[in-house]
N, C-alpha and C. Protein backbone atom coordinates (compact mmCIF):
# COMPACT_ATOMS: atom_id res chain seq x y z
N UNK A 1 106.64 74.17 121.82
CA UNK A 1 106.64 75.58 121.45
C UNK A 1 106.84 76.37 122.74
N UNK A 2 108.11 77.09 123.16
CA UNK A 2 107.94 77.84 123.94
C UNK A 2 107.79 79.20 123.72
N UNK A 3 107.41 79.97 122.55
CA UNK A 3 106.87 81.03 122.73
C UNK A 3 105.83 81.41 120.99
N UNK A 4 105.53 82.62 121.41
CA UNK A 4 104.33 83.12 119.62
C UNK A 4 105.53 83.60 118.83
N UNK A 5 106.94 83.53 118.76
CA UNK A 5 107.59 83.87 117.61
C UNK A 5 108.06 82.41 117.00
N UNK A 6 107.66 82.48 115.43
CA UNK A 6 107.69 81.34 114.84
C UNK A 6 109.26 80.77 114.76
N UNK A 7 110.12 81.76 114.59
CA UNK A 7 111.49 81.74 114.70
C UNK A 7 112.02 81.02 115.85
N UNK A 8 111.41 81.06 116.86
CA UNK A 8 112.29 81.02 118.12
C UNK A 8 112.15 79.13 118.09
N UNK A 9 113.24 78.32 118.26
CA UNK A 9 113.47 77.39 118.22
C UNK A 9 112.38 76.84 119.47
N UNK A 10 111.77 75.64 119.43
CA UNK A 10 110.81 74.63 120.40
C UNK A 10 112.11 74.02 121.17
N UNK A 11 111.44 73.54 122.13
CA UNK A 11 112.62 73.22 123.28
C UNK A 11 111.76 71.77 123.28
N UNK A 12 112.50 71.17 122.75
CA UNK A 12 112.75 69.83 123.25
C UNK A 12 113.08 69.07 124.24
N UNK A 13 112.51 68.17 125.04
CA UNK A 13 113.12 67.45 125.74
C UNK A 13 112.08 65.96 125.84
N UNK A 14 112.65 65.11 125.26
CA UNK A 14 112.33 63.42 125.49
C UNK A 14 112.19 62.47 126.11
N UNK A 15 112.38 63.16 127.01
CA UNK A 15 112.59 62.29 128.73
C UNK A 15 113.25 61.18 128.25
N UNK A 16 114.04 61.18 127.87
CA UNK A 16 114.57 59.56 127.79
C UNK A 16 115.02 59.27 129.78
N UNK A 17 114.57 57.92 129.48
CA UNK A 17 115.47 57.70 131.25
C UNK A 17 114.40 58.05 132.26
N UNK A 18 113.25 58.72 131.62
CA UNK A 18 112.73 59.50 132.90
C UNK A 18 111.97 58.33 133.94
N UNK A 19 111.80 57.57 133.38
CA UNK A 19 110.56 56.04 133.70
C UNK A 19 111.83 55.47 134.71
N UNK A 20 111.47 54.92 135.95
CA UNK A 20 113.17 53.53 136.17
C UNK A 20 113.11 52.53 135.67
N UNK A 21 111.77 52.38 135.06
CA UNK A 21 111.95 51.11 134.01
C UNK A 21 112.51 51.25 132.73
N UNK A 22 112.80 52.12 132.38
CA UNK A 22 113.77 52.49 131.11
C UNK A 22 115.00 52.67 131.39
N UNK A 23 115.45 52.96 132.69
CA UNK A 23 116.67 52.61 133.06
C UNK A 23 117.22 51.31 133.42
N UNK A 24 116.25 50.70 134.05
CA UNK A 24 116.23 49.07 134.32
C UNK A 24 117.01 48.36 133.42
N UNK A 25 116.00 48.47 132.32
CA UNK A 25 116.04 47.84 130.84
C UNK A 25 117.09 48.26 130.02
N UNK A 26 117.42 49.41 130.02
CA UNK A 26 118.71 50.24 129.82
C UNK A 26 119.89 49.34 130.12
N UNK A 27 119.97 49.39 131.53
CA UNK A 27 121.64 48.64 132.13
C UNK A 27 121.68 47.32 132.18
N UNK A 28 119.78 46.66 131.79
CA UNK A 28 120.00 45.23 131.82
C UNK A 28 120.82 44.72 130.22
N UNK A 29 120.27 45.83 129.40
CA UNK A 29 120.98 45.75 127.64
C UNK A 29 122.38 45.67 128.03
N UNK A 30 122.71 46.51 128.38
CA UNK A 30 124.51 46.83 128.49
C UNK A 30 124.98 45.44 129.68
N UNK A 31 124.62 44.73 130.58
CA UNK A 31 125.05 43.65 130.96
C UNK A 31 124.65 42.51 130.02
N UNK A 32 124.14 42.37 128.83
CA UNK A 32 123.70 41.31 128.17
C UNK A 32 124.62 41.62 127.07
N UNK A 33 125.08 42.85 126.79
CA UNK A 33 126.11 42.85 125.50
C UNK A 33 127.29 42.82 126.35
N UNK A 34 127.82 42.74 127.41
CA UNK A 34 128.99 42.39 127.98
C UNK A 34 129.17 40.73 128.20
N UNK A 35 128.02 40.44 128.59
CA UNK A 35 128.15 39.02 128.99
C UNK A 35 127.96 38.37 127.49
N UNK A 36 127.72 38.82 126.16
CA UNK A 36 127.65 38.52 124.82
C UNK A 36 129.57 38.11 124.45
N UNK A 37 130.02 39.58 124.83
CA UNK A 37 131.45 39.93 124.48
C UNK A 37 132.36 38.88 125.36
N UNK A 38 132.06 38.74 126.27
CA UNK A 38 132.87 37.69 126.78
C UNK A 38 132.89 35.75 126.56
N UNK A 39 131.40 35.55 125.60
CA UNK A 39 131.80 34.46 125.15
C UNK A 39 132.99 33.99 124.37
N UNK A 40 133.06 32.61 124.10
CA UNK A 40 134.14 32.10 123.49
C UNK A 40 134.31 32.61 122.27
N UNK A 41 133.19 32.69 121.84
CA UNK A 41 133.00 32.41 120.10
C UNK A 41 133.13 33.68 119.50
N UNK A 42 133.21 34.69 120.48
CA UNK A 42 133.53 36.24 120.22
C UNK A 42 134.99 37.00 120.72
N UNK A 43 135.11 36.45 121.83
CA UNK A 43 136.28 37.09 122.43
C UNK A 43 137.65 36.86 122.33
N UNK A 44 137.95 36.49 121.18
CA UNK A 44 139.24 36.53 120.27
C UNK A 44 139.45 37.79 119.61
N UNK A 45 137.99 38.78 119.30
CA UNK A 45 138.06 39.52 118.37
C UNK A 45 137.73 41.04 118.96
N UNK A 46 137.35 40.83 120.03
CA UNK A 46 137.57 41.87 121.11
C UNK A 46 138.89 42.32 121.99
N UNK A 47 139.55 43.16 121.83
CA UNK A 47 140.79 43.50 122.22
C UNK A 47 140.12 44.48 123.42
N UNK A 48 139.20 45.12 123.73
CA UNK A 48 139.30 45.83 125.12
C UNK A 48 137.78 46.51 125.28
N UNK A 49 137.15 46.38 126.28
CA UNK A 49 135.51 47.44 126.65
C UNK A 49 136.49 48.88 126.16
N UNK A 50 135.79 49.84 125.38
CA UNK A 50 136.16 51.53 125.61
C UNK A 50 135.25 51.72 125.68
N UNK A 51 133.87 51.58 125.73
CA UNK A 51 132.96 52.52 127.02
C UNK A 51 131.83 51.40 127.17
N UNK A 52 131.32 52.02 128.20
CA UNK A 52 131.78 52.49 129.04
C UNK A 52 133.39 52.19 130.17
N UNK A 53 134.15 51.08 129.16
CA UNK A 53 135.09 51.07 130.38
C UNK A 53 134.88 49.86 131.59
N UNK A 54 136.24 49.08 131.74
CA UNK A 54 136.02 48.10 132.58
C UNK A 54 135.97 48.76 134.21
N UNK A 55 136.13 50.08 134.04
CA UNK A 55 136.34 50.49 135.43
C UNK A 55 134.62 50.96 136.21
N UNK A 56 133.92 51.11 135.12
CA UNK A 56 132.38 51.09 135.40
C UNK A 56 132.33 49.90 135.72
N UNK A 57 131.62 49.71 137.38
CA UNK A 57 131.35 48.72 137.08
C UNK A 57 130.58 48.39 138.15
N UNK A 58 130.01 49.22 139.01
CA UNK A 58 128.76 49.13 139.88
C UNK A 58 127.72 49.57 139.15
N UNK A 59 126.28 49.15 139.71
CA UNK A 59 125.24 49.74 138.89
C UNK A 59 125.20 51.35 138.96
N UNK A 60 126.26 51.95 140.36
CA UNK A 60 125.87 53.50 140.03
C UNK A 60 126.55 54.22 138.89
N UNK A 61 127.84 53.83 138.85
CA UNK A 61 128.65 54.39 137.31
C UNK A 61 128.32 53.57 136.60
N UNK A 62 127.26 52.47 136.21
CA UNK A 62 126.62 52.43 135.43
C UNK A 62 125.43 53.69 134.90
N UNK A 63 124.69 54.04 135.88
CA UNK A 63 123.83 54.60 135.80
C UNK A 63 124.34 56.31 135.38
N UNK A 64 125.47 56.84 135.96
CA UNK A 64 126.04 57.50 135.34
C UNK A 64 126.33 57.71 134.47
N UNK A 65 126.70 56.82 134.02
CA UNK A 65 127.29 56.81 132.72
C UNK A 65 126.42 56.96 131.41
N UNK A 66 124.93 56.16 131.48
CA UNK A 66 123.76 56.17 130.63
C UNK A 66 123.65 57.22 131.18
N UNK A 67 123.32 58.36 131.79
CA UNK A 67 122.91 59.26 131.72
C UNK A 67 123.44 60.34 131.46
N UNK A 68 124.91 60.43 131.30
CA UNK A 68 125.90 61.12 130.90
C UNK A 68 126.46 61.51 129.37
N UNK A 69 125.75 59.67 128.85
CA UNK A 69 126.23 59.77 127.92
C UNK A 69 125.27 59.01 126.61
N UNK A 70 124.08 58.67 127.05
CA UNK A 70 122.87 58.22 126.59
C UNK A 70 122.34 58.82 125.31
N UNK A 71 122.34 58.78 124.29
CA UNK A 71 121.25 59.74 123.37
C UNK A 71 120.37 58.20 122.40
N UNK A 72 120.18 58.64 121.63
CA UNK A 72 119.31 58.12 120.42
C UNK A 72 119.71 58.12 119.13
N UNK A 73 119.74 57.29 118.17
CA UNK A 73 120.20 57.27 116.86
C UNK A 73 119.05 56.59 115.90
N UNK A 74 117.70 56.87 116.77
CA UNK A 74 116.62 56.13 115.83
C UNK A 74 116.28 57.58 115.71
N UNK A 75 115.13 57.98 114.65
CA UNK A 75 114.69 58.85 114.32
C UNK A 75 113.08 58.97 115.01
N UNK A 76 112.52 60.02 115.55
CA UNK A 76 111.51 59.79 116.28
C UNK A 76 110.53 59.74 115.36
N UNK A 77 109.21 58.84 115.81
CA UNK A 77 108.34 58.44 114.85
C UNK A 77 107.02 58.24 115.77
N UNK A 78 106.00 58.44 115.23
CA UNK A 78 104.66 58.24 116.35
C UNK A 78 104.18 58.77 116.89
N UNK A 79 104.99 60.25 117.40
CA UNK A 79 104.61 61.13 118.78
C UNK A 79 103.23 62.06 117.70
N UNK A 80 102.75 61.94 116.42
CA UNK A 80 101.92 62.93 116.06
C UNK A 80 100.96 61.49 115.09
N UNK A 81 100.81 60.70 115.48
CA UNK A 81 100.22 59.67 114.79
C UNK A 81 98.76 59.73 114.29
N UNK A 82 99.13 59.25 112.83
CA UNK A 82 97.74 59.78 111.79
C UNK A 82 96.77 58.48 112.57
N UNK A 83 94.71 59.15 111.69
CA UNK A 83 94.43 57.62 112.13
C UNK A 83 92.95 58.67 112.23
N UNK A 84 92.49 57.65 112.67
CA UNK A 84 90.41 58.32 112.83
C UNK A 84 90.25 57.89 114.17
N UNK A 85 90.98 57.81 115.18
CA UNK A 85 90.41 57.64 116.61
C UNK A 85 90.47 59.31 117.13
N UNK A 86 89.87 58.87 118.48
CA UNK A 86 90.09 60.16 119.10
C UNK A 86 91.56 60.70 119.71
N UNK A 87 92.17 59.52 120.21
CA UNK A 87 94.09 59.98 120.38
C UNK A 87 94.58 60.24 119.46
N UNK A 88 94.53 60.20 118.30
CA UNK A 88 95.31 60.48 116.78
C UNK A 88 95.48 61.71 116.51
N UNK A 89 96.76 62.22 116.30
CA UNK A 89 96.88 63.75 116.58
C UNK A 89 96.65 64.33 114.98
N UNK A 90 96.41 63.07 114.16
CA UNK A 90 96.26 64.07 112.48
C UNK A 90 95.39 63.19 111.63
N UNK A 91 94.40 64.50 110.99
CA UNK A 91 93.80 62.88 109.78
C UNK A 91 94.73 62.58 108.53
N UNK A 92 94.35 62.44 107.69
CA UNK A 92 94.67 61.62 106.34
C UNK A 92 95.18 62.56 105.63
N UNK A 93 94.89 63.58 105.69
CA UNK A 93 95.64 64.59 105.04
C UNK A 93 96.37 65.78 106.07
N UNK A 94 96.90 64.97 107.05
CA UNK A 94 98.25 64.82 107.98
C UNK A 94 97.54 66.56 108.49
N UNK A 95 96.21 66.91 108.68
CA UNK A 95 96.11 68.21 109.04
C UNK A 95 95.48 68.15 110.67
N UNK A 96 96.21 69.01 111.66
CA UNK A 96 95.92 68.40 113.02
C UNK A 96 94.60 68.71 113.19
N UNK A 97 94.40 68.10 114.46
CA UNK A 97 92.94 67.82 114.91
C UNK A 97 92.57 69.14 115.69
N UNK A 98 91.98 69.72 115.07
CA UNK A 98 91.66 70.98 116.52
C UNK A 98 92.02 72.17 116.28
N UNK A 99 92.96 72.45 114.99
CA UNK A 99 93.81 73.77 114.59
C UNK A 99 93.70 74.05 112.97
N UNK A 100 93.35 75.15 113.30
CA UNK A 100 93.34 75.31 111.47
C UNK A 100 94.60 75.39 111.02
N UNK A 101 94.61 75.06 109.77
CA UNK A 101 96.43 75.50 108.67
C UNK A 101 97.33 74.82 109.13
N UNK A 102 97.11 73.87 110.20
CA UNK A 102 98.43 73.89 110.55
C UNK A 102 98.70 72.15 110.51
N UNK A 103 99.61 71.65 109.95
CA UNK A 103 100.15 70.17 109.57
C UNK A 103 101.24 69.59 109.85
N UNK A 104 101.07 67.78 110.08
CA UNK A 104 102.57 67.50 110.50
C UNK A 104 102.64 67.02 109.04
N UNK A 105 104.13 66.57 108.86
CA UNK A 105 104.85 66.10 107.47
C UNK A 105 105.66 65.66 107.92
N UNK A 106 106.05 64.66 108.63
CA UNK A 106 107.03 63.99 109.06
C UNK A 106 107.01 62.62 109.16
N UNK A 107 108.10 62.15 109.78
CA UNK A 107 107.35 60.65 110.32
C UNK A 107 106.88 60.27 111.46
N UNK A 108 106.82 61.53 112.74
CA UNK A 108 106.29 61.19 113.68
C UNK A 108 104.43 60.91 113.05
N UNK A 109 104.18 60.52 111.83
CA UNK A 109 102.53 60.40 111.94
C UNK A 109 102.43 59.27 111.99
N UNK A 110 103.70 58.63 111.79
CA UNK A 110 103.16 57.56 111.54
C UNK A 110 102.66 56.77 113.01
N UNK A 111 101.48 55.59 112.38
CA UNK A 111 100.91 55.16 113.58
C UNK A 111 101.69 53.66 114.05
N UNK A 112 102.76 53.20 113.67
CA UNK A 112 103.55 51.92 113.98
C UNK A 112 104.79 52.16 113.19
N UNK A 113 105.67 51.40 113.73
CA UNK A 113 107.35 51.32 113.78
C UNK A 113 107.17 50.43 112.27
N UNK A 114 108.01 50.72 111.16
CA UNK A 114 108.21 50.23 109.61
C UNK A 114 109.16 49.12 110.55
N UNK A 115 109.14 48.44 109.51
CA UNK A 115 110.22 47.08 109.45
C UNK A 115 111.36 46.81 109.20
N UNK A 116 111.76 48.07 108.26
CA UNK A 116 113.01 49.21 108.13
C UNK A 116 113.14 50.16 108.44
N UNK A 117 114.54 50.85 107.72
CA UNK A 117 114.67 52.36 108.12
C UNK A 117 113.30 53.16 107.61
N UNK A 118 113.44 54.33 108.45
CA UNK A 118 112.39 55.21 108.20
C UNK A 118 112.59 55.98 107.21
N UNK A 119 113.28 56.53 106.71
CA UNK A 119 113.98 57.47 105.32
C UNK A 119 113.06 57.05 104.42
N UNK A 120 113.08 56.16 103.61
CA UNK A 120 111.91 56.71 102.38
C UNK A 120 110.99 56.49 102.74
N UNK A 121 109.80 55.83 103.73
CA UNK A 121 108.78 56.12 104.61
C UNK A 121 108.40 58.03 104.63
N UNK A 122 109.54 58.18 105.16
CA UNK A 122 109.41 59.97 105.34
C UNK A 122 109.48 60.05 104.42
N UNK A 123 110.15 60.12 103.09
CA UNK A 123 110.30 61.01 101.95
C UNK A 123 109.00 61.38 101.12
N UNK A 124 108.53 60.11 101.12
CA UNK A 124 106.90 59.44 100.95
C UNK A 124 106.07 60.63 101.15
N UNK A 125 105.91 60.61 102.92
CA UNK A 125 105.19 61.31 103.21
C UNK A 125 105.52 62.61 103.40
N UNK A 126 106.84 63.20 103.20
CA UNK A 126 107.29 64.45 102.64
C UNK A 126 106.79 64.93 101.31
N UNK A 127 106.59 63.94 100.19
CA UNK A 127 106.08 64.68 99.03
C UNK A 127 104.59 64.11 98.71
N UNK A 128 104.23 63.75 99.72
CA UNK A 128 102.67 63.41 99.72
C UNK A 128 102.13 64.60 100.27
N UNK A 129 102.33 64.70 101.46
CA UNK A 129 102.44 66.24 102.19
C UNK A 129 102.06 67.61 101.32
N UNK A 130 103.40 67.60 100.64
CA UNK A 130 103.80 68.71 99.97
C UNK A 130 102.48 68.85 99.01
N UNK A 131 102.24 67.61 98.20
CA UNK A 131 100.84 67.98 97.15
C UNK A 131 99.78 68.37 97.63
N UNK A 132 99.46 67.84 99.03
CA UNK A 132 98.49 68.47 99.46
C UNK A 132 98.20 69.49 100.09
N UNK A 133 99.48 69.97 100.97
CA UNK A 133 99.59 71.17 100.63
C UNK A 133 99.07 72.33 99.60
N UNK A 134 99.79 72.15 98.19
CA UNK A 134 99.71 72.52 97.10
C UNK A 134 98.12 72.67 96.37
N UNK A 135 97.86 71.33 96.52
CA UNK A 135 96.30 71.37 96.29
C UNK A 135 95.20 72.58 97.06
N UNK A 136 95.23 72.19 98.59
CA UNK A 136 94.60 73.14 99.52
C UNK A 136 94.84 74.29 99.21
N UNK A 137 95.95 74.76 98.36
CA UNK A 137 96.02 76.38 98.13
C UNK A 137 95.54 76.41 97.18
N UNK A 138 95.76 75.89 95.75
CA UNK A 138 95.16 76.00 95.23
C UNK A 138 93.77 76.00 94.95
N UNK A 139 93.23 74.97 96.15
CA UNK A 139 91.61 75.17 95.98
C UNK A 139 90.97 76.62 96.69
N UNK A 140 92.07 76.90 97.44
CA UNK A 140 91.62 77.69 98.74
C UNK A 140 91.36 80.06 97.91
C-alpha cells in the first residue's frame, strides 16, 4: 500500500533475483536445460537456442539477460498464509490478524504449494470467502 486512497494502485515489487542464491540457481537451471537440449535423444528436434541466444554466453549476459528478461508465470501463493501460529497472517475465516474488516481471499493464504494448478484451489476459496463475508454482514 503506498498511500490512504483505496483507489491508488499498491506498488508491487517481488524481489525476484534479489538473494545471489536465486540467481545462482537461476543460471544453474538455464545451463541444465541447454546441456538437456544438446543430448542425442533430443537434438534432432531442436533446430536453434532463440533465447536467450547462442551468443549469450558468459555468465555476465547470462545474468543480463535473467534480469532483463526474467518474470514469473506461477501465480503467487503463501505470502498471506492462513493457520493458528503466531507468523500466520489470517485465521480460518481468512480475517487478518491485528485489523478489523479487513480480509485476504486469495490464494496467497494458502499455507503450502497444491500438487496442481492453483485455479480451483482459489475459486474455492473465492466463494468460501465470499459466504463469509456475507454471513458477517448479515450477522453484523
Amino acid at each position: 500500500i503506498q498511500s490512504d486512497n483505496p483507489a491508488d494502485d499498491p506498488q508491487m515489487d517481488p524481489n525476484f533475483l534479489g538473494h545471489p542464491k536465486d540467481v545462482e540457481v537461476t543460471l544453474r537451471a538455464m545451463e541444465i536445460m541447454r546441456e538437456i537440449a544438446r543430448q542425442p535423444a533430443i537434438k534432432p528436434y531442436i533446430v536453434a537456442e532463440t533465447l536467450p541466444g547462442p551468443a549469450c554466453d558468459t555468465p555476465e549476459a547470462m545474468r543480463r539477460y535473467v534480469n532483463e528478461s526474467g518474470q514469473t508465470s506461477w501465480h503467487p501463493m503463501g505470502s498471506c498464509r492462513m493457520g493458528n501460529g503466531e507468523l500466520d497472517v489470517v485465521n480460518q475465516r481468512l480475517q487478518v490478524r491485528g485489523l478489523r474488516r479487513l480480509r485476504v481471499v486469495d490464494s496467497s493464504i494458502m499455507p503450502s504449494f497444491t500438487s496442481s494448478n492453483i485455479n480451483i484451489p482459489t475459486i474455492a476459496i473465492a466463494e468460501k470467502g465470499a459466504a463469509m463475508i456475507l454471513e458477517d454482514a448479515i450477522a453484523s
